[in-house]
Protein backbone atom coordinates (compact mmCIF):
# COMPACT_ATOMS: atom_id res chain seq x y z
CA UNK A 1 -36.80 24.23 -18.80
CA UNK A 2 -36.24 22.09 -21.66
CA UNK A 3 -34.52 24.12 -24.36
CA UNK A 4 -32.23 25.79 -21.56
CA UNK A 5 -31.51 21.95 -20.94
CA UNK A 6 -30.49 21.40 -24.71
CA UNK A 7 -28.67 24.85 -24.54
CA UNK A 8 -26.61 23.04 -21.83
CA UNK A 9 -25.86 19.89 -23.59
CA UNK A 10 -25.66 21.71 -26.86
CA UNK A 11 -22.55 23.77 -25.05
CA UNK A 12 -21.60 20.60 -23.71
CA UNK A 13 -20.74 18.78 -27.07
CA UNK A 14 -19.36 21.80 -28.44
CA UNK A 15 -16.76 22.26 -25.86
CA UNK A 16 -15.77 18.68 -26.46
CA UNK A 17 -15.37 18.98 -29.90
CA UNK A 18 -14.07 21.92 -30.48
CA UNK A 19 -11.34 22.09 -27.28
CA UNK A 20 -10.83 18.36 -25.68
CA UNK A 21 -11.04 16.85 -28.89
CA UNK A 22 -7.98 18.76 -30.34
CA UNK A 23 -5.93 18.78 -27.56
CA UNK A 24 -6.03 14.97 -27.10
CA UNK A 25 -5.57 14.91 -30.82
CA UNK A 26 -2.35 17.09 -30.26
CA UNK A 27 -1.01 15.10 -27.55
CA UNK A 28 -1.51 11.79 -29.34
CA UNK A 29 1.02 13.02 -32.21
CA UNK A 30 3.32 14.72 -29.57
CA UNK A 31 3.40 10.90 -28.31
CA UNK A 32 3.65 9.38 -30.83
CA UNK A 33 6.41 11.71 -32.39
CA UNK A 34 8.62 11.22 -29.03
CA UNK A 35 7.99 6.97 -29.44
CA UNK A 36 9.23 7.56 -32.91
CA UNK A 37 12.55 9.55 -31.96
CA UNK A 38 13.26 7.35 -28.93
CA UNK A 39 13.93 3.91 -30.63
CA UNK A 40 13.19 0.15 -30.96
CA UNK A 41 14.06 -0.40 -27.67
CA UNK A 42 11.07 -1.71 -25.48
CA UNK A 43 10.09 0.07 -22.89
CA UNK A 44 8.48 -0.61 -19.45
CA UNK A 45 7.07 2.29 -17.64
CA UNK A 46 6.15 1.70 -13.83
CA UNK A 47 4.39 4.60 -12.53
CA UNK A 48 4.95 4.71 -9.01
CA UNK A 49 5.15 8.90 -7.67
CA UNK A 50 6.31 7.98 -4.05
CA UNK A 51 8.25 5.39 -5.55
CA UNK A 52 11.20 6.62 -2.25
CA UNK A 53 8.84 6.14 0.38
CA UNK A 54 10.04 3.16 1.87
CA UNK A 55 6.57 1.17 2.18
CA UNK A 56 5.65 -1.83 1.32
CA UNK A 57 4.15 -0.89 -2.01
CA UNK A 58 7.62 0.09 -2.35
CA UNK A 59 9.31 -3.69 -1.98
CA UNK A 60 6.38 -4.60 -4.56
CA UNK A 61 7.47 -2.20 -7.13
CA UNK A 62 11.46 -3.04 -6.89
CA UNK A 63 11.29 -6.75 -6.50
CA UNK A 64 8.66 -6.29 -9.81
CA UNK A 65 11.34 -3.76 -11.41
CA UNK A 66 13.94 -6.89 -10.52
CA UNK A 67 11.77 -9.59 -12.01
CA UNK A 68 11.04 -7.83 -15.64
CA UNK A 69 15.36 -7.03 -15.68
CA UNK A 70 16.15 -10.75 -14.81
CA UNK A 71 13.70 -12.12 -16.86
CA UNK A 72 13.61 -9.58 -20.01
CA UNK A 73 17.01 -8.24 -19.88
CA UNK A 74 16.79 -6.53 -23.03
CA UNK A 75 14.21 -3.98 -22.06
CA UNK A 76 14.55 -0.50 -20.72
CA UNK A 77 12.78 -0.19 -17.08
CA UNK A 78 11.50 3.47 -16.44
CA UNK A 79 10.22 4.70 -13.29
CA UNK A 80 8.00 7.69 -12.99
CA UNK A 81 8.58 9.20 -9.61
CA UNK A 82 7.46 12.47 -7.73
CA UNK A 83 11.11 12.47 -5.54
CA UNK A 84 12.26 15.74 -7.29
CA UNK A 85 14.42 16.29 -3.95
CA UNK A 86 16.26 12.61 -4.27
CA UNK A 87 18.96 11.66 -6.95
CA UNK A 88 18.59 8.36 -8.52
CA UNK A 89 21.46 7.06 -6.57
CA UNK A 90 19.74 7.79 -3.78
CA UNK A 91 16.40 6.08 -4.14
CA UNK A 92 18.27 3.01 -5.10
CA UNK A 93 20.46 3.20 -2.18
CA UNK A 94 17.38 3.75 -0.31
CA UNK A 95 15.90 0.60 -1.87
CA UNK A 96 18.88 -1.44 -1.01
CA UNK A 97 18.96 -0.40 2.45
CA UNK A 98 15.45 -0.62 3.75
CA UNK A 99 14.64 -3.53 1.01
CA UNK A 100 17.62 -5.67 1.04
CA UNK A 101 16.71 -5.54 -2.82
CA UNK A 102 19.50 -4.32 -5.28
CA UNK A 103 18.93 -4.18 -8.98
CA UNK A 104 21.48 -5.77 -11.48
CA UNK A 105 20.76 -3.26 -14.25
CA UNK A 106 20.18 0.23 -14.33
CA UNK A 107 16.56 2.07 -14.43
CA UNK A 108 15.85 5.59 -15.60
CA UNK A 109 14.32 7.85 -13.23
CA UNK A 110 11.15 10.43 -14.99
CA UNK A 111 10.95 12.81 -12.09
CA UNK A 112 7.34 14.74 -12.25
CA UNK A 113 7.27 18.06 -10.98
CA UNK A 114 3.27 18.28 -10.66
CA UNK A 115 2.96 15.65 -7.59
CA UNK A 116 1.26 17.93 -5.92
CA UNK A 117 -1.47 17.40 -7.63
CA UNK A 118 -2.33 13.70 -6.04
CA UNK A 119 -1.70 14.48 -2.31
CA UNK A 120 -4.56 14.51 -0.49
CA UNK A 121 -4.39 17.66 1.17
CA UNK A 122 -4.77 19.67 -1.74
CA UNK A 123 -8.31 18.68 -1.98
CA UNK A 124 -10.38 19.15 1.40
CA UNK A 125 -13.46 17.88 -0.18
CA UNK A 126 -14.19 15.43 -3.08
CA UNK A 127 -10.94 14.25 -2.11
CA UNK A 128 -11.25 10.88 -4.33
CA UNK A 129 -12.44 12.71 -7.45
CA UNK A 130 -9.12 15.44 -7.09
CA UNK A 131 -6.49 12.82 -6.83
CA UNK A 132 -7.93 10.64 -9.36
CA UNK A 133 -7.60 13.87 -11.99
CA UNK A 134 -5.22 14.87 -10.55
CA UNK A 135 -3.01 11.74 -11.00
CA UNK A 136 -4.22 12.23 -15.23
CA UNK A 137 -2.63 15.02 -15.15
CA UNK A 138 0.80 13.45 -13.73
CA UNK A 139 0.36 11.31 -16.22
CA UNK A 140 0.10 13.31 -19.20
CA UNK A 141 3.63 14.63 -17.73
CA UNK A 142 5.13 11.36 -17.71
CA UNK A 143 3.69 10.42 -21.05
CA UNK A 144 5.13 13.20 -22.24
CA UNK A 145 8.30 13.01 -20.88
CA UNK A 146 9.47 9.00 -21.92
CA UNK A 147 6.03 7.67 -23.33
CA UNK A 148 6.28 3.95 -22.92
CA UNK A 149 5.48 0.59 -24.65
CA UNK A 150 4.19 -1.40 -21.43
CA UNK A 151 2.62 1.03 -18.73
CA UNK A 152 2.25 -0.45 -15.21
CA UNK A 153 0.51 1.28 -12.35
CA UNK A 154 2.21 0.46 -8.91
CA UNK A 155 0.32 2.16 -6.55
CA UNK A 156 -3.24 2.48 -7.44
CA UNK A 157 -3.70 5.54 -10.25
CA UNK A 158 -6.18 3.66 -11.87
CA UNK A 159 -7.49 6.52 -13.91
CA UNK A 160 -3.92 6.92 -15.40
CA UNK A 161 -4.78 3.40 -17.38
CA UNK A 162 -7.22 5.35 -20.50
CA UNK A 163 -4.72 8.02 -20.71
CA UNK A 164 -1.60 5.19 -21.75
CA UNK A 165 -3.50 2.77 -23.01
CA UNK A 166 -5.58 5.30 -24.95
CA UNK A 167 -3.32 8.06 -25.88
CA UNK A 168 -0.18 6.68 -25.09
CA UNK A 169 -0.87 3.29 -27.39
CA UNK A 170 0.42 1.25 -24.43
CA UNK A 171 0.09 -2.36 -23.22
CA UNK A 172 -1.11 -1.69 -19.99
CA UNK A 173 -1.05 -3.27 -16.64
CA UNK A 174 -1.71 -2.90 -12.90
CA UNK A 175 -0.90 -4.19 -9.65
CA UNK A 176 -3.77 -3.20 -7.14
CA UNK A 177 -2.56 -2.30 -3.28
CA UNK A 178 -5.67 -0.78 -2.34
CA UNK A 179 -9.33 -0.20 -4.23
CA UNK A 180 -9.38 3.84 -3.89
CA UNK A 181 -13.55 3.02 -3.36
CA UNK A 182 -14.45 -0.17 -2.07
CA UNK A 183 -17.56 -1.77 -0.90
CA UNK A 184 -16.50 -1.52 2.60
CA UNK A 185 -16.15 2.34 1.86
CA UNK A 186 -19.81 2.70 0.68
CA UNK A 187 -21.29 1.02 3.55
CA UNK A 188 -19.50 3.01 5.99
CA UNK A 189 -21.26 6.08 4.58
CA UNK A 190 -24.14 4.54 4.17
CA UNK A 191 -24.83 3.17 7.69
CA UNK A 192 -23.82 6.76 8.94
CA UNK A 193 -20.64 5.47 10.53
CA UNK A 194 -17.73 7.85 11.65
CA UNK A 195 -14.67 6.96 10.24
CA UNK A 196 -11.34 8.44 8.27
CA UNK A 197 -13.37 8.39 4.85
CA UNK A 198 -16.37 9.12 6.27
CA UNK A 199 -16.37 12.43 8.99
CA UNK A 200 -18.89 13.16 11.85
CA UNK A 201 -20.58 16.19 10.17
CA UNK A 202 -21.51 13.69 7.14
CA UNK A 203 -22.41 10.90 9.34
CA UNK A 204 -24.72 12.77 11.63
CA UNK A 205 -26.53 14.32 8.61
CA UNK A 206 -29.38 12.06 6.69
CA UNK A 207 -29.05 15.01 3.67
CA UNK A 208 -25.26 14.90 3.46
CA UNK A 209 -25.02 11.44 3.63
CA UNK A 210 -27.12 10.75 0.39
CA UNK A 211 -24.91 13.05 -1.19
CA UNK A 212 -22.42 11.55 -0.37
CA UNK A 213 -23.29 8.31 -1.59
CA UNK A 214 -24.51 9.54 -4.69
CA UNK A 215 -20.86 11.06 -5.07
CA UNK A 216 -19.23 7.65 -4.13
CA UNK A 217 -21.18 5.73 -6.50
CA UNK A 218 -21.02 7.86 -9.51
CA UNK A 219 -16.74 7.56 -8.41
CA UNK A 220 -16.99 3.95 -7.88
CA UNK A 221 -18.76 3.76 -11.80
CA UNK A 222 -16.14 5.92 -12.96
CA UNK A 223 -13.49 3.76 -11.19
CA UNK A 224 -14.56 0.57 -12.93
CA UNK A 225 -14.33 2.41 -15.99
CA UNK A 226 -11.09 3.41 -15.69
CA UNK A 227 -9.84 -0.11 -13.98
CA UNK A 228 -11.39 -2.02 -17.14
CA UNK A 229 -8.51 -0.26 -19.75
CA UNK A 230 -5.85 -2.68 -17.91
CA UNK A 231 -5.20 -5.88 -19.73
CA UNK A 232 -4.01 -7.91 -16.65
CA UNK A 233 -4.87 -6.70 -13.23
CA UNK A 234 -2.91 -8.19 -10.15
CA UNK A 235 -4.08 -7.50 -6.35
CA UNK A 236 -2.40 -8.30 -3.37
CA UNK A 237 -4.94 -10.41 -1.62
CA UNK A 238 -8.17 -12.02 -1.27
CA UNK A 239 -9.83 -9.00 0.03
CA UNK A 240 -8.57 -6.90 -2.65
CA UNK A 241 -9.39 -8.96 -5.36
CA UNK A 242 -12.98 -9.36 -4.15
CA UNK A 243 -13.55 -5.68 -4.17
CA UNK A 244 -11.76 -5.31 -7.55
CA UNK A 245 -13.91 -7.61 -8.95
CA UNK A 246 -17.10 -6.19 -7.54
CA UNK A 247 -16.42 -2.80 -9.11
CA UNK A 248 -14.46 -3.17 -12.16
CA UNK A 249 -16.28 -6.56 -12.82
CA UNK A 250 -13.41 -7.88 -14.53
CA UNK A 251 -13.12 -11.43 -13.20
CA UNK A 252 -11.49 -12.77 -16.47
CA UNK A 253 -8.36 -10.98 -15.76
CA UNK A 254 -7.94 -10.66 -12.36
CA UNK A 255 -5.21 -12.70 -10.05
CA UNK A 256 -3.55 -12.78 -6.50
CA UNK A 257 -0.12 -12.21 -6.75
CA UNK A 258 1.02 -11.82 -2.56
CA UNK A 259 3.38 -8.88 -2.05
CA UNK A 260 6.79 -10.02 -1.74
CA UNK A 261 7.92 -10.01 1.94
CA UNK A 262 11.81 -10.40 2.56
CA UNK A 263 11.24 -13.97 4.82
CA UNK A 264 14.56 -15.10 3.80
CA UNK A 265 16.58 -12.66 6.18
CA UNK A 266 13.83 -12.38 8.71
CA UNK A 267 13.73 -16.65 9.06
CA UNK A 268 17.48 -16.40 10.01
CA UNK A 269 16.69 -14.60 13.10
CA UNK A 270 16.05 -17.35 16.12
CA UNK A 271 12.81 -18.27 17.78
CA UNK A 272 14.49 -17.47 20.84
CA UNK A 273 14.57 -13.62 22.00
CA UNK A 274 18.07 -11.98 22.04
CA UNK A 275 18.44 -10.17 24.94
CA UNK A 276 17.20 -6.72 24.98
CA UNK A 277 19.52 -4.74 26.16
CA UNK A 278 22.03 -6.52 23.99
CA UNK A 279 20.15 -4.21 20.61
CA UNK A 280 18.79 -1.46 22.43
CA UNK A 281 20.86 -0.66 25.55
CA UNK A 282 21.19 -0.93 29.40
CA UNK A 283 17.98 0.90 29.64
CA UNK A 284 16.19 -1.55 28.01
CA UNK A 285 17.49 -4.85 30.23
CA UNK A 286 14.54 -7.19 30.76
CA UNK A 287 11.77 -5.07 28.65
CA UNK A 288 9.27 -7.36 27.08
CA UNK A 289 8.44 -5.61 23.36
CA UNK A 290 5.49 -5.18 21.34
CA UNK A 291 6.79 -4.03 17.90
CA UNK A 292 4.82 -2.08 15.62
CA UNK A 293 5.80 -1.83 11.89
CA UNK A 294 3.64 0.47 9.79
CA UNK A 295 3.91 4.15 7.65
CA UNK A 296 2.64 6.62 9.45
CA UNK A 297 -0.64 7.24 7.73
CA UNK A 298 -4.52 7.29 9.11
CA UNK A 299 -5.46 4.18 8.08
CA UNK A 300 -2.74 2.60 10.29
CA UNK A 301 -4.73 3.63 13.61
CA UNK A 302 -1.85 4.21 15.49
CA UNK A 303 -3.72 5.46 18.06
CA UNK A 304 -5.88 1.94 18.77
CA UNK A 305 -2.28 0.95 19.52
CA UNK A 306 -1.59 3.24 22.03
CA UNK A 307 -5.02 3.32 23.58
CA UNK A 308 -4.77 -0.55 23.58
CA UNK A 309 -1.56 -1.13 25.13
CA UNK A 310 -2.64 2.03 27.75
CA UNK A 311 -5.90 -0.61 28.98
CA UNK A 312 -3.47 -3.95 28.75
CA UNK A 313 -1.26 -2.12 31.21
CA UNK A 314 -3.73 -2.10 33.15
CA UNK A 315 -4.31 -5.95 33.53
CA UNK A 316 -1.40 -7.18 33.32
CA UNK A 317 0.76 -8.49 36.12
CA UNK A 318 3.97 -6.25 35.83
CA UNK A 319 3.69 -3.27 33.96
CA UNK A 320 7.13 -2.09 34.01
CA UNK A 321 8.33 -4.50 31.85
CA UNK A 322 6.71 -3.85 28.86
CA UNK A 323 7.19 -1.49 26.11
CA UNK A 324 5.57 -0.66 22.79
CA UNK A 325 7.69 0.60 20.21
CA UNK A 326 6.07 1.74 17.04
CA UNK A 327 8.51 2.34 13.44
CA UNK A 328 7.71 3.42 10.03
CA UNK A 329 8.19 5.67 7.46
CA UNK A 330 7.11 9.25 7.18
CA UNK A 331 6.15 10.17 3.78
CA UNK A 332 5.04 13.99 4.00
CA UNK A 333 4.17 17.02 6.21
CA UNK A 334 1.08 14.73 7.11
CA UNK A 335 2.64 11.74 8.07
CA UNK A 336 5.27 14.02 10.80
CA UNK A 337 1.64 15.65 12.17
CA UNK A 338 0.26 12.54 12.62
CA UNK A 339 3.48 11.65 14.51
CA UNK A 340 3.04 14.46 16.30
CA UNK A 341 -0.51 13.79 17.30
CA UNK A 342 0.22 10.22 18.58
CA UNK A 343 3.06 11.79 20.80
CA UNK A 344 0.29 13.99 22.45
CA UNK A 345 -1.64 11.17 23.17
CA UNK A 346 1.31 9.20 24.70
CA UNK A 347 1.91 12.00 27.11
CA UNK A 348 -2.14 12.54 27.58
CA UNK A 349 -2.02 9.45 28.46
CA UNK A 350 1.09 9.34 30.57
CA UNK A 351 2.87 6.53 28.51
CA UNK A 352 6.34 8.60 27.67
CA UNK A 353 8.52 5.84 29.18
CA UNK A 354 5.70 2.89 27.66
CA UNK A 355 6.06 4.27 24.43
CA UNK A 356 8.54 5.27 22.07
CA UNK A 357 8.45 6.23 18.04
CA UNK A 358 11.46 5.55 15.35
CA UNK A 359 10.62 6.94 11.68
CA UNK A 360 12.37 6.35 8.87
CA UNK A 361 14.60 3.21 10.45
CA UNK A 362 17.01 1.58 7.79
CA UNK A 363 16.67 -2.81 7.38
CA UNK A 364 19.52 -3.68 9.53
CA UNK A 365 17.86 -1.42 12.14
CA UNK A 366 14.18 -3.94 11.53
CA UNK A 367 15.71 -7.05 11.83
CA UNK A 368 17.52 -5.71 14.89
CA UNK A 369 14.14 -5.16 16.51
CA UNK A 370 12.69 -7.59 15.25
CA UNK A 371 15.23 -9.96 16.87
CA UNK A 372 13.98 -8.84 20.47
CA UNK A 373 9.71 -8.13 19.99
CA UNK A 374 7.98 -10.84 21.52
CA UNK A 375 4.34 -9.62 19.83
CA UNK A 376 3.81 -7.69 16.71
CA UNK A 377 0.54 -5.58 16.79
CA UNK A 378 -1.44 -4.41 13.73
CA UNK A 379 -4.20 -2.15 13.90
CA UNK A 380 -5.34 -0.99 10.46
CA UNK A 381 -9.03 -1.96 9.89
CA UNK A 382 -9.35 -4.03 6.57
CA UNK A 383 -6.10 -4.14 5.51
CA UNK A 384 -5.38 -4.84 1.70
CA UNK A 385 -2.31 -7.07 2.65
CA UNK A 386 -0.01 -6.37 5.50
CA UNK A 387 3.18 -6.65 5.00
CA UNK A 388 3.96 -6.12 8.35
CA UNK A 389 2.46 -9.15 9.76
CA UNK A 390 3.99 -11.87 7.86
CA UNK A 391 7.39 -9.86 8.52
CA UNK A 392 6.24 -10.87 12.19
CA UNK A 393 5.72 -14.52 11.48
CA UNK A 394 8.98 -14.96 9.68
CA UNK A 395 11.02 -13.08 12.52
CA UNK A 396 9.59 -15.33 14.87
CA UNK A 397 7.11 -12.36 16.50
CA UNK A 398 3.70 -13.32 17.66
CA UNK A 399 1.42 -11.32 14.94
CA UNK A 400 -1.15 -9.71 16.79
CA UNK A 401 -3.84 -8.28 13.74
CA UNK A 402 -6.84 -6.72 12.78
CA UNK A 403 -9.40 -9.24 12.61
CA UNK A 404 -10.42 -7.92 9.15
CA UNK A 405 -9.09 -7.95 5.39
CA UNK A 406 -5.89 -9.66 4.28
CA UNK A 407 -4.41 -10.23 7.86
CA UNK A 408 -7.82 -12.18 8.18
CA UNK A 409 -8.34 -14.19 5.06
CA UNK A 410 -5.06 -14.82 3.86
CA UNK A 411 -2.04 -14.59 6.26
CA UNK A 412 -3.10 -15.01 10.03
CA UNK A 413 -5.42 -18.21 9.17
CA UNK A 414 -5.03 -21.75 11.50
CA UNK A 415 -2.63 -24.12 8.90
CA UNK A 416 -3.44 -27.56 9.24
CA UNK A 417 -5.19 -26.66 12.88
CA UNK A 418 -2.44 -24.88 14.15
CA UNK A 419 -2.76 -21.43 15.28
CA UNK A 420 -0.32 -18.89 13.06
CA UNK A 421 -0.82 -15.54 15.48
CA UNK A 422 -4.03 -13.49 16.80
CA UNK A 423 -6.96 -11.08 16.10
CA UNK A 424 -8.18 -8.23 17.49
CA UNK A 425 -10.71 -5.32 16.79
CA UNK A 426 -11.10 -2.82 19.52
CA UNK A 427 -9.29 -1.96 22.58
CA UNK A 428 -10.79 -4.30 24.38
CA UNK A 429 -9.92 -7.13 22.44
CA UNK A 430 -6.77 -6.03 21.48
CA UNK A 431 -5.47 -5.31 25.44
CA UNK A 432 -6.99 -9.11 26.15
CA UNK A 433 -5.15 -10.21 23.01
CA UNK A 434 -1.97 -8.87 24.88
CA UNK A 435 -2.41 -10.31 28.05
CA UNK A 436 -3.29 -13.90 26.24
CA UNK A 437 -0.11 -13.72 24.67
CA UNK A 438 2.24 -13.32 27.61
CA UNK A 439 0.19 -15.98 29.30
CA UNK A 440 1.28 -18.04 26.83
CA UNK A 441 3.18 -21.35 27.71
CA UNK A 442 6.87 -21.86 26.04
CA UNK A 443 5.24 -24.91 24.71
CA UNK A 444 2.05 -23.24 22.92
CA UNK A 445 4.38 -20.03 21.97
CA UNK A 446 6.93 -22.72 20.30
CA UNK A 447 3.95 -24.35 18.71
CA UNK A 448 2.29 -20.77 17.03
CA UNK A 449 5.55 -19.38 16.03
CA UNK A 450 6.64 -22.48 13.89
CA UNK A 451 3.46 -22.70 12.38
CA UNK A 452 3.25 -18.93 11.23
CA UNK A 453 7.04 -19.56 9.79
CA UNK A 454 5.39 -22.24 7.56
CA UNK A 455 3.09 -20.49 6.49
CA UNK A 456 4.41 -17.40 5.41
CA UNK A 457 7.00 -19.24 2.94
CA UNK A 458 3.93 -18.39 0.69
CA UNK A 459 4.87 -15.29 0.33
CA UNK A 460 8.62 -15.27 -0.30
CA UNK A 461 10.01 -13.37 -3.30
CA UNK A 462 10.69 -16.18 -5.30
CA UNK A 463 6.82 -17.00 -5.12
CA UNK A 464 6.21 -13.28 -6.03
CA UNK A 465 7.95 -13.04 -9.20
CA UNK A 466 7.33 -16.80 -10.38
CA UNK A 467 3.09 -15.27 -10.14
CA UNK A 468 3.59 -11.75 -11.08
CA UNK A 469 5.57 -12.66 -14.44
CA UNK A 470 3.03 -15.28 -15.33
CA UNK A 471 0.46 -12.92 -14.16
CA UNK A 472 1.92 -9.59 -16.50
CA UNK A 473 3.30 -11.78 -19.43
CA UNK A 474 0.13 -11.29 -21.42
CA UNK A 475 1.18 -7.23 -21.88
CA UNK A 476 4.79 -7.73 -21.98
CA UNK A 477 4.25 -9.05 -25.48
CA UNK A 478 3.63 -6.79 -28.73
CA UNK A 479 -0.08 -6.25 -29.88
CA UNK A 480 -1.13 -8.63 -32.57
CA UNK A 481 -0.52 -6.83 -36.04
CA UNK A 482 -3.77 -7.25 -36.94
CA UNK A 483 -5.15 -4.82 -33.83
């Protein structure tokens, strides 16, 4: 047993020596050759592969783009994107019209061809473990490609951070949506629960389950590892930053920066409803709307919507004047299936004129609908931010969240005793939630809505890059000669 052990390690080392070694050897010159032909000019990479998907990671990564050109307009911005199929004109158009958010100088576009490589499908088991290398090895692309001075990770490739930092002799930075493990994530595997990370035939077996969590916990080690080669590390929320903090354990460099949400053209829009039918048409005359705002991706639960607004029909007084219309933006193949799937279960569940589905809706088209919603429901189960609901609060909408994560501790929270919106966690709750709402007197409805209005001035886009620059500034500056 024990020398076939050593033979193992023995092969082990050698490999790493004699292959891994070299080639990261081999890419470190071909990096450092390309810094040397490219210039003096600084450059900030933000790697950001769906960087045209029209989320709100998305508004984060463009106001942030926005905030480094107005505030260090001598440096070059660079964007490493997957969009092969989009020009550069495009995504910016595309950022202008769902954002609201044009940029004053020009950014270069590094379109990676290997994007494949992070989606999730391509990896029907260890799913984690394939993105995360996967997303190394759309790095090493990028790095190749326009290796830069300041690396920033937009949307959550932590394992990316060694490879710049490391190889790349970057400054490095992230800004933290979503942990890809959490805590939450390891006790939902651990109690045996069913749920989008954690399937039935796992959860119903005692054996596979301790795999399982052996597999998550060597990740989530890895994942610290990995998290700890960024030299300033924002999240989104409270929720976030807890979980951050718990698995890369560094505290000393951690901060809340809130997303930027786009209040200032949603707080134009008046408390009172337009009509209806005045935005959507004749058809729509004296429909009461619950809005949903949200890419169409598990997490989401789309599906609690439907189910819960199926039961709230139910015990309400007039069904026939309400209507649930659900937007957002569809990524991929997945996200259309998933569309797909939610229209089956509008017709199982014979809600075709209760429920209708826009994807891929420009910003005029929003604020248009937001203009008319009288609630705005959120469904996703520990939520990193959501966007979404303080969109609701500015536009005058009754946010109507999960009781869980950011919506929880940070956005739909009583201000100076006065109630900013509601939570909800099943379809029970949610369908009473509903009905509370419309009970509502104009008084109390007055009362909420100008409350959640105050509130959400907190996270404006003047507040987001006043924290994120004093948040990144310690990597936007050169290393100390002596390092």
């Amino acid at each position: 047993c024990y020398p076939n052990m050593i033979c193992v390690l023995t092969t082990g080392i050698a490999v790493t020596f004699c292959i891994i070694l070299p080639c990261l050897a081999c890419l470190k010159i071909l990096v450092l050759n390309r810094k040397w032909r490219r210039g003096s000019q600084k450059v900030i990479g933000f790697f950001h592969p769906y960087c045209n998907a029209g989320g709100g990671g998305e508004r984060v990564l463009w106001c942030a783009v926005r905030a480094i050109q107005e505030s260090h307009p001598g440096v070059k911005c660079v964007v490493y994107t997957g969009d092969i199929t989009s020009t550069a004109s495009q995504i910016l158009n595309k950022a202008s019209s769902t954002f609201g958010i044009t940029l004053s100088n020009s950014v270069d576009f590094v379109f990676l061809r290997r994007r494949r490589w992070v989606e999730a499908t391509r990896y029907p088991i260890l799913t984690l473990l394939g993105q995360s290398m996967g997303s190394v090895w759309l790095g090493v692309e990028a790095l190749l490609a326009c290796p830069p001075d300041v690396f920033l990770d937009t949307m959550g490739y932590a394992f990316t951070l060694p490879l710049f930092k490391y190889i790349g002799g970057c400054r490095t930075g992230c800004y933290v949506h979503y942990p890809t493990i959490s805590t939450d994530m390891l006790n939902v595997v651990e109690c045996q629960n069913d749920s989008f990370n954690n399937r039935k035939l796992i959860a119903r077996s005692k054996l596979l389950t301790k795999c399982k969590l052996i597999y998550y916990r060597a990740f989530a080690f890895m994942y610290g590892v990995a998290g700890r080669c960024s030299e300033a590390v924002l999240t989104n929320s409270s929720w976030t930053l807890n979980h951050i903090n718990q698995i890369w354990k560094c505290q000393q460099i951690t901060s809340i920066v809130f997303p930027p949400c786009d209040i200032s053209g949603f707080l134009e829009i008046p408390l009172t409803r337009k009509p209806t039918q005045d935005i959507l048409g004749e058809k729509y005359e004296g429909k009461l709307i619950v809005l949903s705002i949200a890419q169409f991706r598990p997490e989401k639960n789309h599906s609690l919507q439907v189910e819960s607004f199926h039961k709230f029909l139910s015990i309400c007084e007039d069904p026939s004047k309400h209507l649930l219309l659900m937007v957002g933006g569809c990524r991929n193949e997945g996200d259309e299936s998933r569309v797909a799937e939610l229209k089956s279960l509008i017709s199982k569940l014979n809600l075709q004129e209760k429920v209708e589905i826009r994807t891929n809706i420009s910003f005029g088209e929003l604020k248009d609908l937001l203009s008319v919603a009288h609630v705005g429901i959120h469904t996703m189960s520990n939520e990193h931010f959501g966007i979404g609901v303080v969109e609701f609060q500015a536009a005058g909408v009754i946010a109507l969240a999960n009781n869980s994560g950011g919506p929880k501790m940070d956005i739909v929270k009583e201000i100076q005793g006065c109630q900013t919106g509601f939570l909800a966690h099943d379809v029970t709750t949610y369908s009473e939630a509903l009905r509370d709402i419309y009970s509502l007197t104009v008084e109390k409805r007055t009362e909420i809505l100008g409350s959640a209005r105050a509130a959400c001035k907190r996270f404006s886009e003047q507040e987001f890059k006043q924290h994120f620059l004093a948040a990144i500034s310690p990597v936007l500056v050169s290393r100390p000669k002596t390092e």
